[in-house]
Protein backbone atom coordinates (compact mmCIF):
# COMPACT_ATOMS: atom_id res chain seq x y z
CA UNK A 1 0.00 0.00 0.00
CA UNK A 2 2.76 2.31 0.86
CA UNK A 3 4.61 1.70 -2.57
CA UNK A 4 1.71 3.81 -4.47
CA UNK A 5 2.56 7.14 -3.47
CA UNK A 6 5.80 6.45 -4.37
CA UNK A 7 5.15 5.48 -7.94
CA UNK A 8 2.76 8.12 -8.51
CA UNK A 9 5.92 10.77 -7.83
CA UNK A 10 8.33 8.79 -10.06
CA UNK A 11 5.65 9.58 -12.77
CA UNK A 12 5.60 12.66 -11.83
CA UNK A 13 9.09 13.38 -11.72
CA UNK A 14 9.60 11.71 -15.42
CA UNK A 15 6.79 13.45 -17.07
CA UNK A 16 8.49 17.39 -15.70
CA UNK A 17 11.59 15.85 -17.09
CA UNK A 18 10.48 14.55 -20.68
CA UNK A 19 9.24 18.32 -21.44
CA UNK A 20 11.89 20.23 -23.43
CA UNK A 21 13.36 23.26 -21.98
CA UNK A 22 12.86 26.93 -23.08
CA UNK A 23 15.11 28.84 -24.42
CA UNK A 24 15.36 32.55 -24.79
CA UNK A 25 14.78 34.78 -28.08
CA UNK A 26 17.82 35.81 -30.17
CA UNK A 27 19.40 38.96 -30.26
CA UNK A 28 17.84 41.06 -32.92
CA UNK A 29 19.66 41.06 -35.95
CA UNK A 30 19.89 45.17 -36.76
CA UNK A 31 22.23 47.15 -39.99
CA UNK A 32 24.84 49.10 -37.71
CA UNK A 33 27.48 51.61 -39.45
CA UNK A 34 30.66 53.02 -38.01
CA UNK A 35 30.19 56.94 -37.93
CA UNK A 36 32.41 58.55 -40.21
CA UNK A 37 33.25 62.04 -40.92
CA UNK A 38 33.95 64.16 -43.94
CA UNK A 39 33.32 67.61 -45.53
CA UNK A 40 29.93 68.81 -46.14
CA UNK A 41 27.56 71.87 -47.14
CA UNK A 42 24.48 72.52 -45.38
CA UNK A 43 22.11 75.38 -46.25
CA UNK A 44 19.91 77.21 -44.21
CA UNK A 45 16.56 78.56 -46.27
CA UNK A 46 14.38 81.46 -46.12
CA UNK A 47 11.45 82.62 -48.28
CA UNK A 48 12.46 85.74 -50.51
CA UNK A 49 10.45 88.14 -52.83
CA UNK A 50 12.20 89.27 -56.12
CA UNK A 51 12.09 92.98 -57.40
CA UNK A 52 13.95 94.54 -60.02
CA UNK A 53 16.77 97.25 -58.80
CA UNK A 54 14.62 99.65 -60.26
CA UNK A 55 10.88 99.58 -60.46
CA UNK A 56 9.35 102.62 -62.24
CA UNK A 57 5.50 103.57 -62.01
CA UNK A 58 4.65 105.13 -65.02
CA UNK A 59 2.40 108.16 -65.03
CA UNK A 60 0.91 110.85 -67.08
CA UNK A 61 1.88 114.48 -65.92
CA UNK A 62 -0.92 116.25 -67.82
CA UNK A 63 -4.65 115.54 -68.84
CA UNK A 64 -5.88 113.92 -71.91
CA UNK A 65 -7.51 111.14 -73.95
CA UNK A 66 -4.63 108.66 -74.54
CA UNK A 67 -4.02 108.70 -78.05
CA UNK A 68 -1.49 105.83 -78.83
CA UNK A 69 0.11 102.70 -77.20
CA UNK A 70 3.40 102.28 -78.98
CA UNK A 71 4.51 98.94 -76.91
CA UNK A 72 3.03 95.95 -75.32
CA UNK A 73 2.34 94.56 -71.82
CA UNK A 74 5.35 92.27 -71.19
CA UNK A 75 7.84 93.54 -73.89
CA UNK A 76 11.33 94.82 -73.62
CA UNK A 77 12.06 98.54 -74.20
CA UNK A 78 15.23 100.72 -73.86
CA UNK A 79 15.54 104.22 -72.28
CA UNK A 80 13.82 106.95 -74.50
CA UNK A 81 11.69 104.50 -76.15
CA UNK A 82 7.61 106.09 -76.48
CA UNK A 83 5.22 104.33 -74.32
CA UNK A 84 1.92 106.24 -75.04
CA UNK A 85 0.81 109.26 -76.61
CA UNK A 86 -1.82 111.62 -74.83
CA UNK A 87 -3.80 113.63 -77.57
CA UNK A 88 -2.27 117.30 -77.81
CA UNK A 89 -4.24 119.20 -79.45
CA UNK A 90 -5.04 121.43 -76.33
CA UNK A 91 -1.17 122.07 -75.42
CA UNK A 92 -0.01 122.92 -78.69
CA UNK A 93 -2.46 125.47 -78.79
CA UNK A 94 -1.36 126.78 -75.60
CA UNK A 95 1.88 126.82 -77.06
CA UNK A 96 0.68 128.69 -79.74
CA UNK A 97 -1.31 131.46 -77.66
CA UNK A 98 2.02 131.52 -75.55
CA UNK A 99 4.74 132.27 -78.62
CA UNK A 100 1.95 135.10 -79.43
CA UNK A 101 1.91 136.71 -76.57
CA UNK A 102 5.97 136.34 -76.54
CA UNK A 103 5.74 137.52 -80.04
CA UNK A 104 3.74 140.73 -78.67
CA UNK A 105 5.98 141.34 -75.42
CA UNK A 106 9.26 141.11 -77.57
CA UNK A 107 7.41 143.75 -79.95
CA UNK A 108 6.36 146.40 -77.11
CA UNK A 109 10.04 145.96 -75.69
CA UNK A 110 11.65 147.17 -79.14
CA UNK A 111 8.97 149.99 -79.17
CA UNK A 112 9.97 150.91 -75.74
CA UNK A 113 13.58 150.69 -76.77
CA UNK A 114 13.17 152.70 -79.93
CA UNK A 115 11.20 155.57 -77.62
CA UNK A 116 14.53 155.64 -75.23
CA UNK A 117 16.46 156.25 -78.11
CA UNK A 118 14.37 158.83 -79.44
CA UNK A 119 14.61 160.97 -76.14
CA UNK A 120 18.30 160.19 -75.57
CA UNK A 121 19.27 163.07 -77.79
CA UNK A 122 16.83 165.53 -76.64
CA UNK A 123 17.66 164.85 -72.83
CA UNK A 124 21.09 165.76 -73.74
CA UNK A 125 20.35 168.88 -75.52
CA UNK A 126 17.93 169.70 -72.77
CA UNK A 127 15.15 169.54 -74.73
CA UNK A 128 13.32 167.18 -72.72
CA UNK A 129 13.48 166.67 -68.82
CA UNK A 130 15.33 163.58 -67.37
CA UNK A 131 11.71 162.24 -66.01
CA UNK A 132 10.63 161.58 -69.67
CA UNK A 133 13.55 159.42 -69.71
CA UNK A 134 13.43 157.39 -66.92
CA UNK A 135 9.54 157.06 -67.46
CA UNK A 136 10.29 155.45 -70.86
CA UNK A 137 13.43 153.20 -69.24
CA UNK A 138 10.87 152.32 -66.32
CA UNK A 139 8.48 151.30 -69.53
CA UNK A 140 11.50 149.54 -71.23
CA UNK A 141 11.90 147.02 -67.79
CA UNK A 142 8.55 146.37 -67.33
CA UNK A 143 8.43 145.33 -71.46
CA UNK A 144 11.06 143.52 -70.55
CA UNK A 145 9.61 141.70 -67.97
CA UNK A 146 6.97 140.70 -69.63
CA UNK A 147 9.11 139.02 -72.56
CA UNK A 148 10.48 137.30 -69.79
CA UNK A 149 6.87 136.81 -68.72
CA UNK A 150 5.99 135.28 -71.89
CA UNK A 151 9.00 133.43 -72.44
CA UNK A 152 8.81 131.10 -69.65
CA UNK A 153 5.17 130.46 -70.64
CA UNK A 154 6.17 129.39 -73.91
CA UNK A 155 8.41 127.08 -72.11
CA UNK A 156 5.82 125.73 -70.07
CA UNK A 157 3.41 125.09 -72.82
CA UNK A 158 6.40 123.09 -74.47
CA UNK A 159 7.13 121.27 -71.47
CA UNK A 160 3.28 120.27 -71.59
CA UNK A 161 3.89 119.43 -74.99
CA UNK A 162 6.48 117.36 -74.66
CA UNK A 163 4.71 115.54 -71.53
CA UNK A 164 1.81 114.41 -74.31
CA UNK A 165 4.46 111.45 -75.61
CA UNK A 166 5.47 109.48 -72.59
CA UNK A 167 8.59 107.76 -72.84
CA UNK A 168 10.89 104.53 -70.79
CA UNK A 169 13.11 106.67 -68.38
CA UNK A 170 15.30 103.29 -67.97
CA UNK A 171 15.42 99.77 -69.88
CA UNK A 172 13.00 97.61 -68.98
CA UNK A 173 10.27 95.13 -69.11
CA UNK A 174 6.70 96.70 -69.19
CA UNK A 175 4.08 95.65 -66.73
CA UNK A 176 0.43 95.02 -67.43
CA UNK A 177 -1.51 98.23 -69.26
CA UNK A 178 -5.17 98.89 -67.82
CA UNK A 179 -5.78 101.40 -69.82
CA UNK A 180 -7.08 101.12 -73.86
CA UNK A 181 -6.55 103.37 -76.57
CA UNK A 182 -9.27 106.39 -75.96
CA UNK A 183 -9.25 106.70 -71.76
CA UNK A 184 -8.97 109.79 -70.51
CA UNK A 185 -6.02 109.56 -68.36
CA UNK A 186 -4.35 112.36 -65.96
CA UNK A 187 -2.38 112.99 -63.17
CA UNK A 188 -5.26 112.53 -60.45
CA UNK A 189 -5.33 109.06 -61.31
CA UNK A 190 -4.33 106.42 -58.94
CA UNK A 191 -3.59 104.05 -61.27
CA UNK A 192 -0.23 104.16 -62.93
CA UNK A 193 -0.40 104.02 -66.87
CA UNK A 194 2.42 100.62 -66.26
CA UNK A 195 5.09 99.69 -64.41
CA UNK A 196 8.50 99.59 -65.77
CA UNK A 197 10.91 97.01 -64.32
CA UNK A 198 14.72 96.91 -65.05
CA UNK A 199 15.60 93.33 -64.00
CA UNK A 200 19.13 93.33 -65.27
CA UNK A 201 20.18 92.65 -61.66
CA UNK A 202 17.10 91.53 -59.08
CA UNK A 203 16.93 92.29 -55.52
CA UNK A 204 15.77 89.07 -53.21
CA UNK A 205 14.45 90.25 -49.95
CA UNK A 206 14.32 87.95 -46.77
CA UNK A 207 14.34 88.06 -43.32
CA UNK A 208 15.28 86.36 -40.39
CA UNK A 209 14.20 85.29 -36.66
CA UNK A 210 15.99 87.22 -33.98
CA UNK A 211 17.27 83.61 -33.14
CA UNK A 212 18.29 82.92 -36.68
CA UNK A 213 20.06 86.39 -36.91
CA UNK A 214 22.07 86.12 -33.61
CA UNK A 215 23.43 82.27 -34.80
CA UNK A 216 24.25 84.35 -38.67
CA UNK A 217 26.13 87.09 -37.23
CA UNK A 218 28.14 83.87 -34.50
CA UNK A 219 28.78 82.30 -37.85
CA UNK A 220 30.99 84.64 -39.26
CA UNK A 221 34.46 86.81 -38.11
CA UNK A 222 34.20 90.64 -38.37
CA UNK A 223 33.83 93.30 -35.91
CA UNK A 224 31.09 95.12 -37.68
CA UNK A 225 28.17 93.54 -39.63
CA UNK A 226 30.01 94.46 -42.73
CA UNK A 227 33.04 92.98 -42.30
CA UNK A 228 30.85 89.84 -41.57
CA UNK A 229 28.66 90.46 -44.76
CA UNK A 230 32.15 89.79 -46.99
CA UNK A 231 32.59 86.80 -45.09
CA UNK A 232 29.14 85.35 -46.14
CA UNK A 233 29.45 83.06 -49.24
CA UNK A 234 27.21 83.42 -52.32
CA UNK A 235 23.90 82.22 -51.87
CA UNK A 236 21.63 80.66 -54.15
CA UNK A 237 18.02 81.38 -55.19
CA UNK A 238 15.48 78.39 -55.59
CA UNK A 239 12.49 79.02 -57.69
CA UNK A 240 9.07 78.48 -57.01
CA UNK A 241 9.31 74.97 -58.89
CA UNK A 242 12.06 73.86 -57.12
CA UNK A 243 14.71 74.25 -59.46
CA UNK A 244 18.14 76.36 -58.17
CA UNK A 245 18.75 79.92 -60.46
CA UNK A 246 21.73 79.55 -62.43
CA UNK A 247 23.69 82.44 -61.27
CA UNK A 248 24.36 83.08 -57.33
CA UNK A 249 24.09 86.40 -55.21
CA UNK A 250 25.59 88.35 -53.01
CA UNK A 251 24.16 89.04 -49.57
CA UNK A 252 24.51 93.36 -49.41
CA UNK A 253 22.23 95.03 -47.39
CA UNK A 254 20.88 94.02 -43.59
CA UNK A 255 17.79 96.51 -42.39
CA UNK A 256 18.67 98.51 -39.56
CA UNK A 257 16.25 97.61 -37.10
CA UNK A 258 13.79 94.91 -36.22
CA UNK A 259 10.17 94.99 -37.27
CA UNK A 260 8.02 94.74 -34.08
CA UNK A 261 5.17 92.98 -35.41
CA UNK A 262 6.89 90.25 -36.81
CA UNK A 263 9.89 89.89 -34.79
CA UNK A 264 12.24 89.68 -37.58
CA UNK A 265 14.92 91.90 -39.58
CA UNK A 266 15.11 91.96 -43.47
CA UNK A 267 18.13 91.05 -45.79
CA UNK A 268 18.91 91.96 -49.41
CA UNK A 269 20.65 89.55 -52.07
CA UNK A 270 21.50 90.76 -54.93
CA UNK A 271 21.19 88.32 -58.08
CA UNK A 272 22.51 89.09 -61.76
CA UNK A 273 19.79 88.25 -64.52
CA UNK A 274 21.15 88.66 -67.49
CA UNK A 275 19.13 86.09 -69.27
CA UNK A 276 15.35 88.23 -67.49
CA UNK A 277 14.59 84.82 -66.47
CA UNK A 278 13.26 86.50 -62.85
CA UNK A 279 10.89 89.24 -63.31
CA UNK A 280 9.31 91.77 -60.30
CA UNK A 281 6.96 89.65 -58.09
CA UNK A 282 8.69 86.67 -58.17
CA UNK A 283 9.03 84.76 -55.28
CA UNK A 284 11.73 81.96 -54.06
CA UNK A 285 14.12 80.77 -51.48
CA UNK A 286 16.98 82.03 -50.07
CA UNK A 287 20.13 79.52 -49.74
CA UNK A 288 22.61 79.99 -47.49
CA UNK A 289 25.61 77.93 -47.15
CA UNK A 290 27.10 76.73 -44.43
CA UNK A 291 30.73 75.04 -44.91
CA UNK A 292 31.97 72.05 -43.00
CA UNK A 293 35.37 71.13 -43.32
CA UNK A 294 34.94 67.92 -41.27
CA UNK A 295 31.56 66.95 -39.56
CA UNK A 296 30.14 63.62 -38.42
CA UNK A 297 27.66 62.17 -40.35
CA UNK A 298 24.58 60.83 -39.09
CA UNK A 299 21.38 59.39 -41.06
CA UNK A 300 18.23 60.76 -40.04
CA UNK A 301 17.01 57.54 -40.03
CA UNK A 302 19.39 56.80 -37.10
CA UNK A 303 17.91 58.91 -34.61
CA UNK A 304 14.74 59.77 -32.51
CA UNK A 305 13.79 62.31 -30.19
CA UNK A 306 12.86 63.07 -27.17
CA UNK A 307 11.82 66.61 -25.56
CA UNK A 308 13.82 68.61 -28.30
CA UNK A 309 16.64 66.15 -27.92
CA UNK A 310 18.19 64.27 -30.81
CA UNK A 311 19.09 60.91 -30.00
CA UNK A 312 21.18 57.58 -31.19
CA UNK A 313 21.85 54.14 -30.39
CA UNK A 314 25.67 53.23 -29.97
CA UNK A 315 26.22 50.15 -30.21
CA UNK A 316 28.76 49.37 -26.58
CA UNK A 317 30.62 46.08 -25.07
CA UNK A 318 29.14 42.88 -25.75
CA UNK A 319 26.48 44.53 -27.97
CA UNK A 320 24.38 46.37 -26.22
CA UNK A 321 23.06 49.57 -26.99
CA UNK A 322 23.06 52.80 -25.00
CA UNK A 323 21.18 55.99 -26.25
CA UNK A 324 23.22 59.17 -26.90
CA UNK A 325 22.49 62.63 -27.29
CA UNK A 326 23.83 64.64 -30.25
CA UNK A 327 24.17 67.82 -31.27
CA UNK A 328 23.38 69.14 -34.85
CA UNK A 329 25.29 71.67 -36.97
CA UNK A 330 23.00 71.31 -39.78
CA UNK A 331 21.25 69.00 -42.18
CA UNK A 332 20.90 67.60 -45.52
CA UNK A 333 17.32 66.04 -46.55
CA UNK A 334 18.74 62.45 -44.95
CA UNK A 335 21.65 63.30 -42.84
CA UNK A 336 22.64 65.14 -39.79
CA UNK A 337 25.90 66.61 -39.31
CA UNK A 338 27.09 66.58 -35.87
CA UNK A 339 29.91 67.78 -33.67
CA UNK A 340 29.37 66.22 -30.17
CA UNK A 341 27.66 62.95 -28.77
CA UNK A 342 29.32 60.28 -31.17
CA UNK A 343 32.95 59.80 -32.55
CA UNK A 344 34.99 59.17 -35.27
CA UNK A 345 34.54 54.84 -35.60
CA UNK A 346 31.83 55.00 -33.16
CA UNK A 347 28.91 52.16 -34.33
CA UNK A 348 25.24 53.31 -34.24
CA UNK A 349 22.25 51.51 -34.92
CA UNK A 350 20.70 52.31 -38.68
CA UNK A 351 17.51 51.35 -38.82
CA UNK A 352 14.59 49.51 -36.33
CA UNK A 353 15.37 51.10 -33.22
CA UNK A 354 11.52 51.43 -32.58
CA UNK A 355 11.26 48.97 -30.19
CA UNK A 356 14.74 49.31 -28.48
CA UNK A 357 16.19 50.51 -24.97
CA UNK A 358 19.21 50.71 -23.41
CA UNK A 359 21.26 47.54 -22.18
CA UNK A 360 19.41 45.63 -25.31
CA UNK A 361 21.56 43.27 -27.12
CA UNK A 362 21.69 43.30 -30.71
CA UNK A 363 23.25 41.22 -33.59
CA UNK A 364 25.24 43.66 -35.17
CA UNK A 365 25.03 43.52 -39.45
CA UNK A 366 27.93 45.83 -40.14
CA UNK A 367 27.10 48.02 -42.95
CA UNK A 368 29.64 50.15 -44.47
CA UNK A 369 29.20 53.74 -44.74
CA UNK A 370 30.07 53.91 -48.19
CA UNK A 371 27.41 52.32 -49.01
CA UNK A 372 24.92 54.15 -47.16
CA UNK A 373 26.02 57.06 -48.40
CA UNK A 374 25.57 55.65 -52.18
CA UNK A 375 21.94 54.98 -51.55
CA UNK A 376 21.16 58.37 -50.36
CA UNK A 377 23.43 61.39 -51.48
CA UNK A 378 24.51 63.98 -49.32
């Protein structure tokens, strides 16, 4: 009776011991690279509006129907080149009423002259008194004065004249033309008659962040802003479809005080276009560069974040991984470039680190940077 409870715990004992024993997962098998470093160019970007260095509002300086529209909206024209022609029929008779009434002041001052000469004789013989004579030399100004008189409104009648044919004051491309062939047009008009945009060179305005402008001015040596200006390399302009204008600028001007409202100060490149590719009204964005002549690279792809923090897994001893903090210099669209955290041959985890923490083990799968780097370009 007693050997029962015995055999029951043999059974026991071999069924326990016939179950296979569990074993624990493998390390995760994740693509690790060695951090190299090498030169790069980052660019910072802000959005710019193009005008031409000079933008001209064309405008008629006396009343009239217009006549005649010599050019086009959108064409080229040089300096001295008619616009428009304002109907002047009323100033050239003005003109004409004005060289008559020249005509008749120039007339009475030779009939005032001929009278002085007349009583010069008989003043000195004493035939006359000297008030005749300087009655008729007091005539002889005020005829004079009046030719004057006259002259300068013949000159203003021309001048009115001559305002009737409106022509480019610099090269240029014209603007659009509201008004047709028959408006009555004049200089109470708010709208200009075109605009008149030189865009050999173009002027790309920007501005910056207080923030943004205290790390630009940190960037460069100089004492003055100036001195730091010629430090600043070119910049480029990219277009509104992306593409990247073929000729750089020059950054020139920096406003001299910060708009309140927006909390930001304004900037001025200057762009040759010799081609007019950019007109007035374009708009873009400002590239600046920022040269590195050796910074670590890091794939974006490599890191996370965590309260404003940029973050990587190193790969450490026996392979386990231990998050980092780095700190960024700039960035490309899949790379950070980095000065402090990792090293030079330091291995961090590429890709899957998701579901990762520190003291982890991994199965490293070496991946060369070389190679990353051939998949996506700096």
């Amino acid at each position: 009776m007693k050997l029962v409870p015995l055999f029951s715990l043999l059974v026991l004992l071999y069924s326990c011991s016939s179950k296979p024993a569990e074993t624990a997962a493998p390390p995760a098998q994740l693509p690790v690279m060695s951090v190299v470093s090498a030169p790069a160019t980052t660019y910072q970007e802000f959005n710019a509006s193009l005008e031409g260095t000079v933008n001209v509002e064309i405008r008629p300086q006396v009343d009239g129907y217009l006549e005649k529209i010599y050019v086009d909206e959108g064409a080229f024209v040089k300096a001295g080149q008619p616009l428009f022609k304002i109907n002047e029929r009323v100033y050239s008779e003005q003109l004409n009423n004005a060289r008559s009434s020249l005509m008749a002041a120039q007339a009475n001052m030779e009939k005032e002259q001929v009278e002085i000469d007349r009583l010069q004789p008989l003043v000195t013989n004493k035939v006359v008194s000297d008030v005749q004579m300087k009655t008729a030399r007091a005539n002889y100004e005020a005829a004079k004065a009046s030719v004057a008189q006259a002259r300068a409104m013949v000159g203003s009648a021309q001048i009115n004249v001559g305002y009737t044919l409106i022509s480019a004051p610099v090269s240029g491309y014209i603007g659009r033309i509201p008004f047709k062939t028959g408006s009555l047009v004049g200089r109470g008009e708010t709208q200009p008659l075109t605009m008149l945009s030189d865009v050999k060179k173009m002027y790309a305005y920007f501005s910056m962040s207080e923030q943004d402008f205290i790390a630009f001015k940190n960037k460069f040596p100089g004492a003055t802003l100036e001195e730091k200006l010629k430090q600043v390399p070119e910049v480029e302009l990219v277009m509104a479809d992306n593409s990247v204008f073929e000729q750089k600028g020059k950054i020139e001007t920096i406003e001299g005080q910060f708009d309140k409202t927006m909390g930001a100060i304004s900037f001025r490149a200057t762009f040759t276009n010799d081609n007019g590719v950019l007109r007035s009204g374009n708009t873009g964005k400002i590239r600046i560069p920022q040269l590195f002549q050796s910074a670590l690279i890091v794939p974006q792809e490599a890191t996370f974040e965590i309260q404003d923090k940029v973050f990587v897994y190193t790969v450490a001893d026996s392979n386990k991984v231990v998050s980092k903090p780095i700190r960024i210099l700039g960035k490309t669209a899949s790379y950070y470039f980095v000065d402090n955290g990792v090293r030079t041959g330091d291995k961090i985890v590429l890709s899957g680190i998701g579901n990762l923490r520190d003291g982890v083990v991994i199965a490293p799968q070496m991946v060369t940077a070389d190679s990353v780097l051939k998949t996506k370009s700096l």
